[in-house]
Protein backbone atom coordinates (compact mmCIF):
# COMPACT_ATOMS: atom_id res chain seq x y z
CA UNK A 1 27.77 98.43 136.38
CA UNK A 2 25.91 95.65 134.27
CA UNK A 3 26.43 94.85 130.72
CA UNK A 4 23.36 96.23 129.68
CA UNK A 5 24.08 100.03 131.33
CA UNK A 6 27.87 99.72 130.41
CA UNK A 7 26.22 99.32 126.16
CA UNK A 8 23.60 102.01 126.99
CA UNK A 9 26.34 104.37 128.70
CA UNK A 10 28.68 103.88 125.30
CA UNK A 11 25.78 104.56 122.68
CA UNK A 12 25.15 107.88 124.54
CA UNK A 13 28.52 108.47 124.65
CA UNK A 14 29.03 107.91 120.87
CA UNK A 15 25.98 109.93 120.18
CA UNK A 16 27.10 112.93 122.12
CA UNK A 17 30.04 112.57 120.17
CA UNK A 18 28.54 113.07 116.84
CA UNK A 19 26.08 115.58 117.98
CA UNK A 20 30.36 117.52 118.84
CA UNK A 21 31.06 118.08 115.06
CA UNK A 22 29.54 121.23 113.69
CA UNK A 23 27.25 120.77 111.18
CA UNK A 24 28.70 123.41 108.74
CA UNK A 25 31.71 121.12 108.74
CA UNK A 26 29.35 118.32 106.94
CA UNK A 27 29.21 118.70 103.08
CA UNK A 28 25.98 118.05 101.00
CA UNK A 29 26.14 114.86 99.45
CA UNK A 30 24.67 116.02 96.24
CA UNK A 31 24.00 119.03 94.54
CA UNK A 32 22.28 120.63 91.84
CA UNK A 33 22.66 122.78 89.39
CA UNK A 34 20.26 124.19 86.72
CA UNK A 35 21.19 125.64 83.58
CA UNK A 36 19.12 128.89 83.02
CA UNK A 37 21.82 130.36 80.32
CA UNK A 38 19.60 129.97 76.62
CA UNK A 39 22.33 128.15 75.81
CA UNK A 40 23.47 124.10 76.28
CA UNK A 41 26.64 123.20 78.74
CA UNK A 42 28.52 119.93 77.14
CA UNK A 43 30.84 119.29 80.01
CA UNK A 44 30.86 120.14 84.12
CA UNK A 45 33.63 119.40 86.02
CA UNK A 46 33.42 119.59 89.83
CA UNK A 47 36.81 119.41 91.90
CA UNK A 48 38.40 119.99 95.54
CA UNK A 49 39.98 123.42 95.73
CA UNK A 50 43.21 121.87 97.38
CA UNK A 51 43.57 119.89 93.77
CA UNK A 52 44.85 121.31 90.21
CA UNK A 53 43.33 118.52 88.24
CA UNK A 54 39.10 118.97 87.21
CA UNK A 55 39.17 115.14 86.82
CA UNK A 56 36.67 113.98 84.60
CA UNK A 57 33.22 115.48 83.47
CA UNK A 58 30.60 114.75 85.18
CA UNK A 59 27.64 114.58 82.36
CA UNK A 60 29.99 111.91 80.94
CA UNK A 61 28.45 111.61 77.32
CA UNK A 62 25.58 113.77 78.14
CA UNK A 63 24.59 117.35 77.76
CA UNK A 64 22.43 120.01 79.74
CA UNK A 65 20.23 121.67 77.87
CA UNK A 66 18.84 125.06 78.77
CA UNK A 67 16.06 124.36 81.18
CA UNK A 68 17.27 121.50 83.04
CA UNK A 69 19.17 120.40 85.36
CA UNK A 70 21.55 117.69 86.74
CA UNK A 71 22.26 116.18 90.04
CA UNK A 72 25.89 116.12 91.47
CA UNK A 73 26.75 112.97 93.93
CA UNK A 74 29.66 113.76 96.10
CA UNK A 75 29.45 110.98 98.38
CA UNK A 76 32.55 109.37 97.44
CA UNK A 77 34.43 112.67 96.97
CA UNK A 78 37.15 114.15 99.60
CA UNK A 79 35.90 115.20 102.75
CA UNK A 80 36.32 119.45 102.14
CA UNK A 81 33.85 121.96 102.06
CA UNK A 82 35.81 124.14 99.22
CA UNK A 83 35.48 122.94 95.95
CA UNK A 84 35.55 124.82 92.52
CA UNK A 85 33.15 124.24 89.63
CA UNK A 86 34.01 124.79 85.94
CA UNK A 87 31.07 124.14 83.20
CA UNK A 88 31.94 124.07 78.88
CA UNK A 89 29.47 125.12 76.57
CA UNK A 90 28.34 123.37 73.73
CA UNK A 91 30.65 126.31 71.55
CA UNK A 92 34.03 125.50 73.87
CA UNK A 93 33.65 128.85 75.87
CA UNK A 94 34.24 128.21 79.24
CA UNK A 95 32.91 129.85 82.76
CA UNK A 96 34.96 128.98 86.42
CA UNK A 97 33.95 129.49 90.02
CA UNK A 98 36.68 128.73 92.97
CA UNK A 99 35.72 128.44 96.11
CA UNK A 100 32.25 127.24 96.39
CA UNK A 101 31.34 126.24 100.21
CA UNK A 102 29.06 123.22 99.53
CA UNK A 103 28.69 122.87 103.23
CA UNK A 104 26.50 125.50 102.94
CA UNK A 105 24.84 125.63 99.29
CA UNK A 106 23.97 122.90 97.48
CA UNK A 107 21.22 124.22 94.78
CA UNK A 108 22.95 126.14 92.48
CA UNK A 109 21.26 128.39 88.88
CA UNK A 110 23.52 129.04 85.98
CA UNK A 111 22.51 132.43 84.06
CA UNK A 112 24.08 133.92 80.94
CA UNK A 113 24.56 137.42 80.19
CA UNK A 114 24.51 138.31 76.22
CA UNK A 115 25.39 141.78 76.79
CA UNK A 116 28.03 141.24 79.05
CA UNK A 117 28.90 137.34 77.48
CA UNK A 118 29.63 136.56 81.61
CA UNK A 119 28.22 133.17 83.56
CA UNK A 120 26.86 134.17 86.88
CA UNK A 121 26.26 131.05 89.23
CA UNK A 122 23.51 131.90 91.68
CA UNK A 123 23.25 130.01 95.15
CA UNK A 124 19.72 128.88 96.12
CA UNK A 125 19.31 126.58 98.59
């Protein structure tokens, strides 16, 4: 075999390899979420489900204002699909989701409910 077919015969090899993981297995790199609520969110914290610790917020110093919406980069994060999601409003109250699979959502809406005062976090990818 020459040098040439033994490269060529390696590169298919390591492709076919790849193409072996599922693809639900591969998380989104980034994600968004868009704040429909009437209302401002001051702080979103995005963590691993295996951890107990929400880390640090992601807007940092900013806010999201009703309307908008932010873009989460999880690039450098753990390699899991499950991760839970916790956003603060401007007033301190406080809505949590555990669980979210972003291997297969990675748009997500935020809605408030006055009459029921609940958070509902709507996949739409």
């Amino acid at each position: 075999m020459n040098r040439k077919h033994l490269i060529a015969t390696f590169g298919v090899a390591a492709l076919l390899g790849l193409a072996a993981v599922p693809a639900a297995a591969q998380m989104y790199e980034k994600i968004t979420i868009l704040n429909s609520t009437g209302y401002t969110v001051s702080e979103i914290y995005v963590s691993p489900t295996s951890t107990n610790d929400w880390e640090e917020d992601i807007l940092d110093i900013d806010v999201l204002r009703d309307g908008k919406d932010v873009r989460i980069d999880l690039r450098r994060a753990s390699d899991t699909c499950d991760w839970d999601l916790k956003v603060v409003y401007e007033d301190g109250e406080e809505a949590i989701w555990d669980g979210l699979d972003l291997c297969e959502d990675w748009h997500f809406e935020l809605f408030y409910s006055p009459r029921t005062g609940d958070t509902r976090l709507v996949s739409s990818h």
